[in-house]
Protein backbone atom coordinates (compact mmCIF):
# COMPACT_ATOMS: atom_id res chain seq x y z
CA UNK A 1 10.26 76.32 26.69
CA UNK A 2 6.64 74.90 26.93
CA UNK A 3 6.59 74.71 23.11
CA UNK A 4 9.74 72.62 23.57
CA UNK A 5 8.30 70.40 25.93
CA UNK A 6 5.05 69.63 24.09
CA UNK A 7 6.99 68.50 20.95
CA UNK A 8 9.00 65.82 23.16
CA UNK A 9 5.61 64.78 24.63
CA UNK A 10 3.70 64.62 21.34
CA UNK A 11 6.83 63.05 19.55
CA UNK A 12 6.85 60.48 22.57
CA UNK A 13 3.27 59.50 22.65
CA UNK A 14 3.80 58.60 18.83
CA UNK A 15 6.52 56.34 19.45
CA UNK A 16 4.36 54.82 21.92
CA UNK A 17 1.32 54.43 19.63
CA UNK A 18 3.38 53.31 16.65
CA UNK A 19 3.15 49.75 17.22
CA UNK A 20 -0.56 49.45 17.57
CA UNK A 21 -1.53 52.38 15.04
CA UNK A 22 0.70 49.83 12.07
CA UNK A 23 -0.79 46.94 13.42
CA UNK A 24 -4.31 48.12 13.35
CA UNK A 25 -3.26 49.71 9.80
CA UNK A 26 -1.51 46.77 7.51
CA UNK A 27 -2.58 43.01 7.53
CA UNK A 28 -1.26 40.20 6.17
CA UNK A 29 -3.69 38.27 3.79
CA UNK A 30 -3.14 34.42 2.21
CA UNK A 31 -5.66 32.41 -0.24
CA UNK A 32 -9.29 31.59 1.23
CA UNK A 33 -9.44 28.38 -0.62
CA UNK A 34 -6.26 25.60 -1.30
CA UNK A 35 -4.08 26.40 -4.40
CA UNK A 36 -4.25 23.75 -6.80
CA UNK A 37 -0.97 23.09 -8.71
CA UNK A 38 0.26 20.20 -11.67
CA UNK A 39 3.38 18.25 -11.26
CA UNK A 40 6.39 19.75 -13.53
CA UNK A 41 4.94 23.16 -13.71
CA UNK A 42 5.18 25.95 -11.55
CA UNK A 43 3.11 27.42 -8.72
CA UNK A 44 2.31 30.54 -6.92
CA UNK A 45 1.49 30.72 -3.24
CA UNK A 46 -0.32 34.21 -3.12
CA UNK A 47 0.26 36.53 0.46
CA UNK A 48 -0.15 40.02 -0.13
CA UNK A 49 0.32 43.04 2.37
CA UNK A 50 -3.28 44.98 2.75
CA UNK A 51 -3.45 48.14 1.84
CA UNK A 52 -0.83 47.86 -0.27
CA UNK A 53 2.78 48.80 0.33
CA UNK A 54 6.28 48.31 2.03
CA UNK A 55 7.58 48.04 4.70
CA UNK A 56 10.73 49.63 6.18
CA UNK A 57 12.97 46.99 7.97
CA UNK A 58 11.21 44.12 6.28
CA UNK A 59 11.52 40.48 6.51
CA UNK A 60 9.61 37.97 4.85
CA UNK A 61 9.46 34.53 5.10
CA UNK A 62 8.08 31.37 4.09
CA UNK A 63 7.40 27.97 5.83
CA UNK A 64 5.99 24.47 4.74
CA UNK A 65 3.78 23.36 8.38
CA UNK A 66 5.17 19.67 7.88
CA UNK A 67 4.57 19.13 10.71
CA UNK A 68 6.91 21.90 11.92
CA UNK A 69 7.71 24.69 10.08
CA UNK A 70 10.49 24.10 7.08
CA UNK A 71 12.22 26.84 5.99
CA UNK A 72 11.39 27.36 2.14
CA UNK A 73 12.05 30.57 1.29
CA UNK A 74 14.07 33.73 3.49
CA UNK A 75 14.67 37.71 2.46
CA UNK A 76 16.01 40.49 5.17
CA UNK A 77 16.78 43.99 3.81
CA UNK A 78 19.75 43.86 5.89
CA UNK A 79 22.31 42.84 3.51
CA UNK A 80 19.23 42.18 1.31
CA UNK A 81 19.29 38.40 0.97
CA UNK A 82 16.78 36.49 -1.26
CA UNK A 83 17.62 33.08 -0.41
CA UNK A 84 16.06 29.40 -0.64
CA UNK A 85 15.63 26.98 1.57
CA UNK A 86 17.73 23.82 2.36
CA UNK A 87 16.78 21.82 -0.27
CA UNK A 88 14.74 24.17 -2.76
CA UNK A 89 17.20 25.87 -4.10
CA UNK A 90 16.60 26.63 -7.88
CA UNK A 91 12.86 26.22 -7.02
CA UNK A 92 11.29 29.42 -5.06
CA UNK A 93 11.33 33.24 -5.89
CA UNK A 94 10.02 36.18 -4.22
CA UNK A 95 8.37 38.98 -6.67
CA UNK A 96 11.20 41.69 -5.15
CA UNK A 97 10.09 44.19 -7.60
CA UNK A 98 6.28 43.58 -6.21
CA UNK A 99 7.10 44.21 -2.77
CA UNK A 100 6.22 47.94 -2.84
CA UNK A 101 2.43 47.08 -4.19
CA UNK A 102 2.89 44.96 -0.91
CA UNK A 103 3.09 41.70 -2.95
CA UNK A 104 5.16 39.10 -0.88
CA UNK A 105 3.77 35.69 -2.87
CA UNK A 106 6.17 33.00 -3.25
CA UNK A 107 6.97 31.37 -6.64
CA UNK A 108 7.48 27.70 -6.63
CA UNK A 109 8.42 25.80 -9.24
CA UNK A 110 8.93 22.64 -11.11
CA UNK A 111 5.80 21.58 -8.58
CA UNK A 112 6.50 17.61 -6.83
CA UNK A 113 3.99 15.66 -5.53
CA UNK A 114 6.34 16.13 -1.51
CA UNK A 115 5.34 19.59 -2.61
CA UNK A 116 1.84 19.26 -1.18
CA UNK A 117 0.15 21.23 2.14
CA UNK A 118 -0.05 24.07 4.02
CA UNK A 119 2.47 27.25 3.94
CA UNK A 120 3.06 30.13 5.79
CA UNK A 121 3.91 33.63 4.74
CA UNK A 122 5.56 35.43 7.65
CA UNK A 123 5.96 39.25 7.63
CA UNK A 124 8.00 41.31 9.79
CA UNK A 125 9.88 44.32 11.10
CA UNK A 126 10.83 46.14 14.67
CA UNK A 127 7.50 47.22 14.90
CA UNK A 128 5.04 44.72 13.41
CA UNK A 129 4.32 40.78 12.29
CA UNK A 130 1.86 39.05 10.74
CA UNK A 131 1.46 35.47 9.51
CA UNK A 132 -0.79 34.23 6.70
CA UNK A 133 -1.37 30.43 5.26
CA UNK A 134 -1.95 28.62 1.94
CA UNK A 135 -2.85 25.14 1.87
CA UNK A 136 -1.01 23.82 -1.55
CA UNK A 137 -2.87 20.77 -3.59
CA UNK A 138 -0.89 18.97 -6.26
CA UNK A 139 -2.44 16.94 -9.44
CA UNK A 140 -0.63 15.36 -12.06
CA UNK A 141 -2.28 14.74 -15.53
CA UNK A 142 -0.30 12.20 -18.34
CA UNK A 143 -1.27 11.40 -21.99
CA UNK A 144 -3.34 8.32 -22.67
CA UNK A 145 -2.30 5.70 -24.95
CA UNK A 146 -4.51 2.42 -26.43
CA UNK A 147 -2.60 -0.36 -28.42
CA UNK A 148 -4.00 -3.47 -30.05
CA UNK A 149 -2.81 -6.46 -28.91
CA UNK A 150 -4.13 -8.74 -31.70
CA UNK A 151 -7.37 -11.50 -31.60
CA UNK A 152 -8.37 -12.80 -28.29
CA UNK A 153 -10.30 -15.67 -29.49
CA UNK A 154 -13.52 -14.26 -30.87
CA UNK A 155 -12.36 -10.69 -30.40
CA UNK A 156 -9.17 -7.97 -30.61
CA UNK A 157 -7.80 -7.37 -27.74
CA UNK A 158 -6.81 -3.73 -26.37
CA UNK A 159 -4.61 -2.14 -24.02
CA UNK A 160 -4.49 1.16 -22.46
CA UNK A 161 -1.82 2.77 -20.52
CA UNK A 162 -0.86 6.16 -18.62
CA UNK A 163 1.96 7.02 -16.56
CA UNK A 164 2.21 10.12 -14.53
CA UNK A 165 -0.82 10.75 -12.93
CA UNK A 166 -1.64 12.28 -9.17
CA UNK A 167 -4.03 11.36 -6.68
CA UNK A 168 -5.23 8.23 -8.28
CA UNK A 169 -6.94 8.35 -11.27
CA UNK A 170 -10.24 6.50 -12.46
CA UNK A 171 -10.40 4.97 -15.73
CA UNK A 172 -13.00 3.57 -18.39
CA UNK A 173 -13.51 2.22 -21.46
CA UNK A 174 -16.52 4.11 -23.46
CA UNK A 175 -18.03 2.53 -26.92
CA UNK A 176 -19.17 4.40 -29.90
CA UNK A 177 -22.41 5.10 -27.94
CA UNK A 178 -20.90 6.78 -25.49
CA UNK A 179 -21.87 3.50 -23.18
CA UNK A 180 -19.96 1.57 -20.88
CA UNK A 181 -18.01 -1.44 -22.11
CA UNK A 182 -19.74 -4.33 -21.11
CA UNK A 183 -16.54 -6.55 -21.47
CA UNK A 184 -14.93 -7.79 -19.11
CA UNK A 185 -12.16 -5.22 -18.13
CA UNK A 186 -8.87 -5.79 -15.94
CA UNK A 187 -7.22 -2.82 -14.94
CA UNK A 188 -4.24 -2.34 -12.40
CA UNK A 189 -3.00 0.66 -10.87
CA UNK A 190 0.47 1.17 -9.44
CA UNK A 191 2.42 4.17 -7.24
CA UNK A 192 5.66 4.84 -8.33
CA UNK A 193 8.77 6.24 -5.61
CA UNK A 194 8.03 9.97 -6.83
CA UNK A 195 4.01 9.31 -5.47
CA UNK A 196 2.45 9.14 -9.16
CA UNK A 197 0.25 6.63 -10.11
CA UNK A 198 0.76 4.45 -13.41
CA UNK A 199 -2.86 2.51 -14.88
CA UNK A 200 -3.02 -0.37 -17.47
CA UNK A 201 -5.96 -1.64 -18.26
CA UNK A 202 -6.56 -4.51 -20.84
CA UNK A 203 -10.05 -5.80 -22.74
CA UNK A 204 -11.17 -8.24 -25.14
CA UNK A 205 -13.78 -6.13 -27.75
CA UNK A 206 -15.79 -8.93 -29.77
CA UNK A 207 -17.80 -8.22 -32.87
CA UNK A 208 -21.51 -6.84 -31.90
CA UNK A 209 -22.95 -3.57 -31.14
CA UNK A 210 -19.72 -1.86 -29.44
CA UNK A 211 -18.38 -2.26 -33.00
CA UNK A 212 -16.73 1.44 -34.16
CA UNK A 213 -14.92 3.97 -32.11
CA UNK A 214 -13.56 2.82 -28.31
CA UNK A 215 -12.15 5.16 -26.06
CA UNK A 216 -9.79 4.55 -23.20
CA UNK A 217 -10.65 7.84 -20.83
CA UNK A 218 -8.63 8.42 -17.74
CA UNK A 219 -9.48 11.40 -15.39
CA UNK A 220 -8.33 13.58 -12.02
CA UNK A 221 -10.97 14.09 -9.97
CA UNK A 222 -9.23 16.82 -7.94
CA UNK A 223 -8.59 19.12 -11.47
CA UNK A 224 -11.88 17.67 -12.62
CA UNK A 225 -10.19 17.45 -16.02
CA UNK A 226 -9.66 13.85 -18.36
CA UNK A 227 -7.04 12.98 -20.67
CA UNK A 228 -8.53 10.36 -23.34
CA UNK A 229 -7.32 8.24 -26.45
CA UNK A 230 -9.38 6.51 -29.08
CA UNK A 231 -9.25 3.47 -31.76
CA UNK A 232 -11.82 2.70 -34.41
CA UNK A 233 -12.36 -1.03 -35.48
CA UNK A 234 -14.54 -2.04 -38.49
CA UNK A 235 -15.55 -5.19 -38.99
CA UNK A 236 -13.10 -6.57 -40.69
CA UNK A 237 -10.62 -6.82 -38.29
CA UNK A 238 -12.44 -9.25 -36.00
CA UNK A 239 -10.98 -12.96 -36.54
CA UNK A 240 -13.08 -14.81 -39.25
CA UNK A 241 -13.88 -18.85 -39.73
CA UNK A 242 -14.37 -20.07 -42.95
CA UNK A 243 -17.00 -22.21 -43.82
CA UNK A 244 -14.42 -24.80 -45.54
CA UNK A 245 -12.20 -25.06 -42.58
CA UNK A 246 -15.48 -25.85 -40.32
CA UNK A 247 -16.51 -28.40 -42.65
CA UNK A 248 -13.28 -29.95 -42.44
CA UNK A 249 -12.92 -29.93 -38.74
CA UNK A 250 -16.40 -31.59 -38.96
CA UNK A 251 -14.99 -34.24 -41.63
CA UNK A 252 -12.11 -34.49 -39.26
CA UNK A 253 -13.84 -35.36 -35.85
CA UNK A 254 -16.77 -37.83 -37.75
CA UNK A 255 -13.50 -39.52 -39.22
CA UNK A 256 -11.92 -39.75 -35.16
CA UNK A 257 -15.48 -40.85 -34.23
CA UNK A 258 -15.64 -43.56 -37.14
CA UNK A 259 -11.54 -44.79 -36.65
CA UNK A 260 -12.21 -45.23 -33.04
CA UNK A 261 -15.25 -47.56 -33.32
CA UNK A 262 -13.76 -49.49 -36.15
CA UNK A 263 -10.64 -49.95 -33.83
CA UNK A 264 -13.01 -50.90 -30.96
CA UNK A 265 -15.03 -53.25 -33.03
CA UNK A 266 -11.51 -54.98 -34.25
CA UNK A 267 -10.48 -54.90 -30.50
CA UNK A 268 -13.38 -57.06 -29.35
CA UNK A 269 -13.42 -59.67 -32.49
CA UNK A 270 -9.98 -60.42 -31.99
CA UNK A 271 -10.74 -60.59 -28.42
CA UNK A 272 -13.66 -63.23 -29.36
CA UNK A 273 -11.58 -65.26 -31.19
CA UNK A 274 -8.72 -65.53 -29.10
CA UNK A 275 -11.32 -67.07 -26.59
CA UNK A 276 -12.78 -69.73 -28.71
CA UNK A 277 -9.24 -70.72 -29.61
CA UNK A 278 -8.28 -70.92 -26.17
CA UNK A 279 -11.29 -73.21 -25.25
CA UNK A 280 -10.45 -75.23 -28.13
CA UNK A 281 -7.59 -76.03 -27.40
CA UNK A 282 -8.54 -77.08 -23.45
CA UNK A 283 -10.68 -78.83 -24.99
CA UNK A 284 -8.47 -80.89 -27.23
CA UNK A 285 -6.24 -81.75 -24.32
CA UNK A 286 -9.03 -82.46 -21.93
CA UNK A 287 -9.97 -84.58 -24.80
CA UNK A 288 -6.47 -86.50 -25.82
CA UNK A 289 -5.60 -87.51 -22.27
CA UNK A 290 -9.51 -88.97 -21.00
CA UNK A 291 -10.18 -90.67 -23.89
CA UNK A 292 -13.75 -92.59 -21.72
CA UNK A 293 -15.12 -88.95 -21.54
CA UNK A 294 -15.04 -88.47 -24.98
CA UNK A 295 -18.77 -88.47 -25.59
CA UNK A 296 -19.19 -85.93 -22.87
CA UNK A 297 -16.44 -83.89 -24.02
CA UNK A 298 -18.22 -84.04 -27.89
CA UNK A 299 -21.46 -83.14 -25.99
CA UNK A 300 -20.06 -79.91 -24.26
CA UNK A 301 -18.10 -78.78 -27.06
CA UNK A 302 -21.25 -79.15 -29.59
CA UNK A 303 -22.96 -77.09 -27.03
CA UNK A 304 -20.50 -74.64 -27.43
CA UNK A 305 -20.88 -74.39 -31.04
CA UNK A 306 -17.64 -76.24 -31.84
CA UNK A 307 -18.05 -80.43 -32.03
CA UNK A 308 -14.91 -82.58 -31.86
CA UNK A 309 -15.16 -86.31 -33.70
C-alpha cells in the first residue's frame, strides 16, 4: 500500500513539473541577422526547435508583424492541416518531413517586394510555446541594356535602361579608364505599382580621350552586387566635316556678306537720286511760276550742283 501511494505521488509531482522541465528543455530559435531575399525567387525564413526534435500535440505557425500579426502560414496535427494564409496560397511550405530534426522554417516563394519585414514562427502544444522572429529584406536585380541613339552634334549619343530593380538603384557611366564620364549625364528614375524601380539614363560621348569601351553599370546597394552592359566606339563613328563642305559654307556666307552690301549700296544710290530728282523738280516749279526770282533760283540750284538757264 505505501509502494502504491509513492507511485501516485511521484507520478503526480511529474505532471506538475512537466511544464517547466520542457520549457527549460526546448527553445525556439529564428535568424540573428535579416534574411535577404530577390524578387521572383524563393525564400526561406529559418526557425528551428533547439535541441532538435518533435513535439507531440504540435502546432506551428507563422505571422507577418504588419503591423499586427497576418496569418501566413498554419499546421495542427489534429486533422494534420498544412495550410496557407489568406492570400498566399501557392506561395508558403512547411519542411513536414523536417519537423522531427525540429526544423519548422517556412518556405516562401515567388518573393514580392509587399513581401518585406519581420515574421514570427510560433510553436506550440498543451504544455509549451515559444515564439521566434525573422526580419525579411527584399532586393530586386534586372539586366542592363545601352543603345545608340545616333550623333548628337559633335558626338553619339547613348542610352541606358533597366527595369526591375529594388530599393533604388545607383547608376554610372564608366570610360575605358575605368573613370567617370565627364559628360553631361541625365538620368531619371521611376517606381512602378509592384514597388520596383525603372532607370534611364541618356549621354552625349564626343570624340577625345573617353574614346573605346563605355559601360552603363547599375548596382543594389543592399545585395552589394551590379548588373552592367558595355559598347565600344572607334573613331570612326563620331560625325565627320569635310574640308570641302566648310569651304563652301565659307564661300556661301562671304557671298551673303558681299549680296547684302551690294544690295545696300544699290539701296542708298537709288535713294540719292530719287532726292536730287525731287529737288529738281521743286525747283523747276518754284522756277516757272516766279519768273523775277530767277537769278536767285539759278544761284541756289548752282549751289546745289545742278544750274537751271
Amino acid at each position: 500500500m505505501a509502494t502504491w501511494w509513492r507511485l501516485c505521488v511521484c507520478s503526480l509531482g511529474i505532471l506538475l513539473l512537466a511544464p517547466c522541465s520542457l520549457s527549460e528543455k526546448f527553445s525556439l530559435i529564428g535568424s540573428p541577422h535579416p534574411v535577404v531575399g530577390v524578387v521572383g525567387q524563393d525564400v526561406v525564413l529559418p526557425c528551428q526547435l533547439s535541441p532538435p526534435a518533435r513535439l507531440s500535440s504540435m502546432d506551428v505557425q507563422w505571422r507577418k508583424i504588419d503591423p499586427g500579426f497576418i496569418l501566413i502560414h498554419e499546421y495542427s496535427d489534429e486533422g494534420t492541416q498544412d495550410l496557407p494564409g489568406e492570400g498566399y496560397r501557392t506561395r508558403t511550405e512547411l519542411f513536414l518531413r523536417e519537423f522531427s530534426r525540429g526544423n519548422v522554417s517556412l518556405k516562401l516563394k515567388r518573393l514580392q517586394v509587399m513581401d518585406a519585414g519581420a515574421y514570427q514562427c510560433l510553436v506550440r502544444n498543451p504544455e509549451w510555446t515559444q515564439e521566434a522572429t525573422t526580419e525579411l529584406q527584399v532586393a530586386g536585380v534586372a539586366p542592363v541594356f545601352i543603345d545608340v541613339l545616333g550623333p548628337r552634334g559633335q558626338g553619339i549619343g547613348l542610352i541606358c535602361r533597366s527595369t526591375g530593380w529594388f530599393p533604388k538603384p545607383e547608376l554610372q557611366w564608366v570610360g575605358k579608364n575605368g573613370q567617370n564620364l565627364a559628360m553631361e549625364i541625365v538620368t531619371d528614375v521611376t517606381q512602378d505599382r509592384e514597388k520596383l524601380y525603372s532607370v534611364v539614363s541618356h549621354v552625349t560621348v564626343t570624340e577625345g580621350e573617353d574614346n573605346g569601351d563605355i559601360s552603363c553599370i547599375v548596382r543594389n546597394g543592399l545585395l552589394e552586387t551590379e548588373r552592367q552592359s558595355a559598347i565600344h566606339l572607334s573613331g570612326d563613328v563620331f560625325p565627320r566635316v569635310s574640308p570641302w563642305l566648310a569651304a563652301f559654307w565659307v564661300m556661301f556666307t562671304l557671298g551673303l556678306i558681299a549680296a547684302g552690301a551690294c544690295a545696300y549700296l544699290g539701296y542708298t544710290a537709288k535713294r540719292k537720286a530719287s532726292q536730287k530728282k525731287h529737288s529738281k523738280e521743286e525747283a523747276k516749279l518754284f522756277y516757272g511760276r516766279s519768273p523775277a526770282l530767277s537769278p536767285i533760283v539759278s544761284i541756289e540750284m548752282c549751289e546745289l550742283g545742278e544750274c537751271l538757264v
